[in-house]
PDB file of N, CA and C in Angstrom:
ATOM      1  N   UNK A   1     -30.381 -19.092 -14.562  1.00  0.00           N
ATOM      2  CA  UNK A   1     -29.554 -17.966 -14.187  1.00  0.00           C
ATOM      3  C   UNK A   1     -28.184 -18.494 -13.775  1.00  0.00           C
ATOM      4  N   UNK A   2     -27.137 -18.001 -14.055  1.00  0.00           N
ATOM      5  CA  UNK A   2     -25.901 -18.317 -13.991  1.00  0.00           C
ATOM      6  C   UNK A   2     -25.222 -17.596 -12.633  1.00  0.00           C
ATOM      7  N   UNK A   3     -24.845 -17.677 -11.988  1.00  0.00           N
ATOM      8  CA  UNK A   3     -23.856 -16.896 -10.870  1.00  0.00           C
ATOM      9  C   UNK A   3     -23.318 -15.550 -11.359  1.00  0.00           C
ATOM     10  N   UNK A   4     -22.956 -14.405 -10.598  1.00  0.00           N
ATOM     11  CA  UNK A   4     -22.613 -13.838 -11.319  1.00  0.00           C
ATOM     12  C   UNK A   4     -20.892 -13.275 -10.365  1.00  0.00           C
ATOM     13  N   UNK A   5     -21.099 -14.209  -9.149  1.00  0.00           N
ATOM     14  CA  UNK A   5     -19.951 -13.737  -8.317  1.00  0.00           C
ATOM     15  C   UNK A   5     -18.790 -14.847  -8.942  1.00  0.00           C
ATOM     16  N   UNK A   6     -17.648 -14.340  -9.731  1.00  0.00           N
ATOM     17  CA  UNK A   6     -16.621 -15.174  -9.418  1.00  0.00           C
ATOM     18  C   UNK A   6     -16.547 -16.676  -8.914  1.00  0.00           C
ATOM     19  N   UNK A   7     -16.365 -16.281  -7.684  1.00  0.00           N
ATOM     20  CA  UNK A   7     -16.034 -17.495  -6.369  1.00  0.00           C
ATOM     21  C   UNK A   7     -16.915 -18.534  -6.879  1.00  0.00           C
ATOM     22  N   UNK A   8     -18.265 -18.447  -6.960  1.00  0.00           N
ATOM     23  CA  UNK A   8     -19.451 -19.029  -7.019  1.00  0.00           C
ATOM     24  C   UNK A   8     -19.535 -19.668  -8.129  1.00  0.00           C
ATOM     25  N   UNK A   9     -19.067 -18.774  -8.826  1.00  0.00           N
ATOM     26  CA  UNK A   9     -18.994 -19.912 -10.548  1.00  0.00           C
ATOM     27  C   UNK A   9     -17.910 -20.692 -10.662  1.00  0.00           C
ATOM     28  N   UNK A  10     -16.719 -20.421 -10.111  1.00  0.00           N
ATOM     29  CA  UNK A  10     -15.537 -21.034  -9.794  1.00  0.00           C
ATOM     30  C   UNK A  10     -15.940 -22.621  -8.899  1.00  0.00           C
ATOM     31  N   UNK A  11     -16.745 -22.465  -7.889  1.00  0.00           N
ATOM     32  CA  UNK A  11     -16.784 -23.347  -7.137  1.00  0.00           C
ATOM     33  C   UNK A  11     -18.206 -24.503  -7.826  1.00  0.00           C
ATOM     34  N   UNK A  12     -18.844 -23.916  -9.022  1.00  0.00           N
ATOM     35  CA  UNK A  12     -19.705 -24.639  -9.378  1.00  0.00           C
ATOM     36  C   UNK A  12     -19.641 -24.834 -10.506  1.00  0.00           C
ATOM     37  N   UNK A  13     -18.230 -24.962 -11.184  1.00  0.00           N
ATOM     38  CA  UNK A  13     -18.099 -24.860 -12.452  1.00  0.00           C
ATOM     39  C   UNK A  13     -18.354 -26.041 -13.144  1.00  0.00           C
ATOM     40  N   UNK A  14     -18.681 -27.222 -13.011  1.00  0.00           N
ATOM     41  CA  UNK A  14     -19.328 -28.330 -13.314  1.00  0.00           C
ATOM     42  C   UNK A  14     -20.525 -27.921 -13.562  1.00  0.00           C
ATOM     43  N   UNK A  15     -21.262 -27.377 -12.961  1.00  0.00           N
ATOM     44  CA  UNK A  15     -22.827 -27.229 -13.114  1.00  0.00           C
ATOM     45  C   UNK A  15     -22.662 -26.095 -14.316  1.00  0.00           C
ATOM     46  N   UNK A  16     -21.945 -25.105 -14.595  1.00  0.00           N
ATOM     47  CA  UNK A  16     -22.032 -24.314 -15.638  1.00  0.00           C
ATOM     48  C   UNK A  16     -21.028 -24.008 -16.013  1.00  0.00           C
ATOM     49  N   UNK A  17     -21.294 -25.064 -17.448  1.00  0.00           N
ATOM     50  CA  UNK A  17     -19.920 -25.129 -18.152  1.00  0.00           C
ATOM     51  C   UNK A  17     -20.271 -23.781 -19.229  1.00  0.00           C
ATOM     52  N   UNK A  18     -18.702 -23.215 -19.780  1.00  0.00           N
ATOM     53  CA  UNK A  18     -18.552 -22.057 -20.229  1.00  0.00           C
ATOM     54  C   UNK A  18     -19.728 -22.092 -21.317  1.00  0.00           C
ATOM     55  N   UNK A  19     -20.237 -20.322 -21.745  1.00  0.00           N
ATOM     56  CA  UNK A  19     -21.210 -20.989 -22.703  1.00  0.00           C
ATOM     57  C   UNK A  19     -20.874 -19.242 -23.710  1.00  0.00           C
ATOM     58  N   UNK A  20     -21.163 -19.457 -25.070  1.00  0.00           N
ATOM     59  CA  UNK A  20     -20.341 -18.146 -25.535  1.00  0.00           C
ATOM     60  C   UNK A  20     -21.732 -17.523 -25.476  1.00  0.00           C
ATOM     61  N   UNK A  21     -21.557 -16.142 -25.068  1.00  0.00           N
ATOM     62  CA  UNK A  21     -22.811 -14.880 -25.190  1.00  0.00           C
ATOM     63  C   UNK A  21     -22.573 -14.215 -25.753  1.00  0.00           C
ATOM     64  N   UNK A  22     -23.613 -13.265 -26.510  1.00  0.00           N
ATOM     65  CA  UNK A  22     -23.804 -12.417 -27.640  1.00  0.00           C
ATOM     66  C   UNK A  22     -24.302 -11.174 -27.271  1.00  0.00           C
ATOM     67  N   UNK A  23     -23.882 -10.033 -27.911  1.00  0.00           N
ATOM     68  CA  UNK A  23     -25.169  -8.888 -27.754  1.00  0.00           C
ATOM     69  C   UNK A  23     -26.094  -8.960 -28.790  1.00  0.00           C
ATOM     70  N   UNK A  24     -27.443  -8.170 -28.439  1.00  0.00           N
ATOM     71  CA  UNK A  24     -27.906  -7.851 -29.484  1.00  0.00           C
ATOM     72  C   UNK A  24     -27.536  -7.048 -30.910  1.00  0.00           C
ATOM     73  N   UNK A  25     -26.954  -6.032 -30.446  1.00  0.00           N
ATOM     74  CA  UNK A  25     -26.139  -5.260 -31.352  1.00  0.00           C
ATOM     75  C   UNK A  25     -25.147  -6.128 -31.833  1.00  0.00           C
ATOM     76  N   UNK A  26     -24.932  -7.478 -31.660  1.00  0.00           N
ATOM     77  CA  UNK A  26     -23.777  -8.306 -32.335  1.00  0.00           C
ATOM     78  C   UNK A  26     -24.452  -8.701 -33.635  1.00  0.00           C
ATOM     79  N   UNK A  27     -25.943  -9.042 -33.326  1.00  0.00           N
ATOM     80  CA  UNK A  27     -26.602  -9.512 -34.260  1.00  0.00           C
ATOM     81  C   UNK A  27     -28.097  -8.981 -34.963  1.00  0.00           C
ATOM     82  N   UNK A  28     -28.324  -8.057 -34.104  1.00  0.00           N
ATOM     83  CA  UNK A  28     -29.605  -7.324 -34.722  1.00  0.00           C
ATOM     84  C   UNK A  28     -29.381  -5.631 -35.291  1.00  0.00           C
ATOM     85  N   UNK A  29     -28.146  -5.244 -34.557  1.00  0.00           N
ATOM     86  CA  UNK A  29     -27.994  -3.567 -34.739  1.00  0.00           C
ATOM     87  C   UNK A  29     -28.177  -2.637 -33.481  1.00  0.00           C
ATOM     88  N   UNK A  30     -29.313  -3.229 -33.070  1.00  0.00           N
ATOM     89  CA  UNK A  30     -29.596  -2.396 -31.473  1.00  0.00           C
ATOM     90  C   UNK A  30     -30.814  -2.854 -31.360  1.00  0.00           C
ATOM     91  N   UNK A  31     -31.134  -3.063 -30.059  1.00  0.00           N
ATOM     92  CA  UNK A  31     -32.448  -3.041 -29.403  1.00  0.00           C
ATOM     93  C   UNK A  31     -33.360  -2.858 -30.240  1.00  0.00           C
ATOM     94  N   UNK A  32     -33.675  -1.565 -30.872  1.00  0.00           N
ATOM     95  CA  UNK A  32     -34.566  -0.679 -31.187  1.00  0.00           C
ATOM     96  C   UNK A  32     -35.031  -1.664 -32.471  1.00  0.00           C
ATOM     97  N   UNK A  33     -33.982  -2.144 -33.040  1.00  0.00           N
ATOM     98  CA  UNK A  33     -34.018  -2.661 -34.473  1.00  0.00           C
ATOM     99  C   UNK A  33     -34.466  -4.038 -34.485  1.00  0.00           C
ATOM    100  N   UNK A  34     -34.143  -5.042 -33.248  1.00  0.00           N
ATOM    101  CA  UNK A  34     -34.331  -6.191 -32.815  1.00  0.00           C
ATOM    102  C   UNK A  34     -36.287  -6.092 -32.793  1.00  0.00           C
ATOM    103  N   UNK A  35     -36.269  -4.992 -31.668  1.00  0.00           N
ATOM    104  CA  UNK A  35     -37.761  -4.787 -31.640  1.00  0.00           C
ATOM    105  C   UNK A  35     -38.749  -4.653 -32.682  1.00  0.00           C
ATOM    106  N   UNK A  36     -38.293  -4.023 -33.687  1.00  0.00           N
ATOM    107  CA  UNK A  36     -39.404  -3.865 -34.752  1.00  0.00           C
ATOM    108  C   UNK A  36     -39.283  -4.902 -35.759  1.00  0.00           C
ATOM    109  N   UNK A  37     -38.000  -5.895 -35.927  1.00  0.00           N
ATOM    110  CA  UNK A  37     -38.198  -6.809 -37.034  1.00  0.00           C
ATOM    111  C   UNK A  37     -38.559  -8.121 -36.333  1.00  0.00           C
ATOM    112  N   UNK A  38     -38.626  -8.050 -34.983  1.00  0.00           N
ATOM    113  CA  UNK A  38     -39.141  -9.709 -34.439  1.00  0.00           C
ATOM    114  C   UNK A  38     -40.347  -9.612 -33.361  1.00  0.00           C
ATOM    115  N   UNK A  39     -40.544  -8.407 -32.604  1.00  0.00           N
ATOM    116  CA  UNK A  39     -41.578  -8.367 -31.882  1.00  0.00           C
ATOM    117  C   UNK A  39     -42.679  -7.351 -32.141  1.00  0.00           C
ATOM    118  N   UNK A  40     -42.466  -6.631 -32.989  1.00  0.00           N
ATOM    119  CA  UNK A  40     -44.030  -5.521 -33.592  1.00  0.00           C
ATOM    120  C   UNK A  40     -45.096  -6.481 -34.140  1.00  0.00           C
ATOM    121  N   UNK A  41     -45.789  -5.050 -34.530  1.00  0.00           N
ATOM    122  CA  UNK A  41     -47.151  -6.022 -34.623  1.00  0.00           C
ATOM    123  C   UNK A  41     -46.590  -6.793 -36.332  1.00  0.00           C
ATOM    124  N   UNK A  42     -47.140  -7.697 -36.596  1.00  0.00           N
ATOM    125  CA  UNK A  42     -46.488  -8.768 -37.555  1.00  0.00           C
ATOM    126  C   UNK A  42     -44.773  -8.750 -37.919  1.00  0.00           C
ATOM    127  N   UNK A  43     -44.166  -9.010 -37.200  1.00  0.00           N
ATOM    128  CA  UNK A  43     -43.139  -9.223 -36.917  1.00  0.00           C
ATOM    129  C   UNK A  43     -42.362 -10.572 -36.812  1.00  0.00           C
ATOM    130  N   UNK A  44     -41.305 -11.094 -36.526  1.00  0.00           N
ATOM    131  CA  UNK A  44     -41.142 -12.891 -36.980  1.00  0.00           C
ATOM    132  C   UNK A  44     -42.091 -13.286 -36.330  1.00  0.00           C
ATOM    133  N   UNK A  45     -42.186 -12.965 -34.590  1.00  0.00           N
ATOM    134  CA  UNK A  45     -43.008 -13.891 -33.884  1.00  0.00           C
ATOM    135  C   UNK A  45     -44.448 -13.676 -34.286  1.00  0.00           C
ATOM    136  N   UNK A  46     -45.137 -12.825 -34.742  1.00  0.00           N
ATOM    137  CA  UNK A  46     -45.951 -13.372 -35.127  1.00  0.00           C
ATOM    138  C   UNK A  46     -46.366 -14.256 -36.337  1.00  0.00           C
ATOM    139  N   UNK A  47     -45.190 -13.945 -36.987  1.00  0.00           N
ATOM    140  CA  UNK A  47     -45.441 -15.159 -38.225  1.00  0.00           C
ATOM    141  C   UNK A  47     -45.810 -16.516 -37.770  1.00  0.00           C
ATOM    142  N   UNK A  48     -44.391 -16.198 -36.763  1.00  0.00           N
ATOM    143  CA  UNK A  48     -44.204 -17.536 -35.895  1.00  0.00           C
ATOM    144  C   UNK A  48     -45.359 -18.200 -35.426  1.00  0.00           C
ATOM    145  N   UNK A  49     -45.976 -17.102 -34.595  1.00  0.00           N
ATOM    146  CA  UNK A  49     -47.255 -17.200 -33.259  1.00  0.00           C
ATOM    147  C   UNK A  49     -48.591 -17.662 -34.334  1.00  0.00           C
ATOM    148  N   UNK A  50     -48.912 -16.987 -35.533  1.00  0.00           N
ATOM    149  CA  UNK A  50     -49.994 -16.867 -36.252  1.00  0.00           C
ATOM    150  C   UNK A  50     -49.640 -18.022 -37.533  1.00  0.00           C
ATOM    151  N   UNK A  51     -48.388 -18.560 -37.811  1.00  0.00           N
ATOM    152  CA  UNK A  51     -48.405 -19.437 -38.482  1.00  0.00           C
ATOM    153  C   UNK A  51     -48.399 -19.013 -40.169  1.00  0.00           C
ATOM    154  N   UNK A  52     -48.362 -17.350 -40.507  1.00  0.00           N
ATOM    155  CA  UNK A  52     -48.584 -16.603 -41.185  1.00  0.00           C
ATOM    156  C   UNK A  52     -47.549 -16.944 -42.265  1.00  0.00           C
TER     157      UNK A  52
END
């Protein structure tokens, strides 16, 4: 977990160097869409999980 006050990340900025973040909607479309092509039932992770 990263800081989320200013000051705090300022004063510990060695320990957490900048890091770029994404939305989902940057890369899946929305939530909704993320959910059904990687976590439903046979979905990546279970390819993943089941080796499928």
């Amino acid at each position: 977990m990263r800081p989320r006050n200013e000051a705090v990340l300022k004063k510990y900025a060695a320990a957490f160097k900048p890091i770029k973040l994404f939305t989902v909607n940057e890369y899946f479309g929305s939530l909704a869409d993320a959910q059904k092509l990687h976590f439903n039932d046979v979905g990546q992770f279970d390819k993943l999980y089941t080796n499928k």
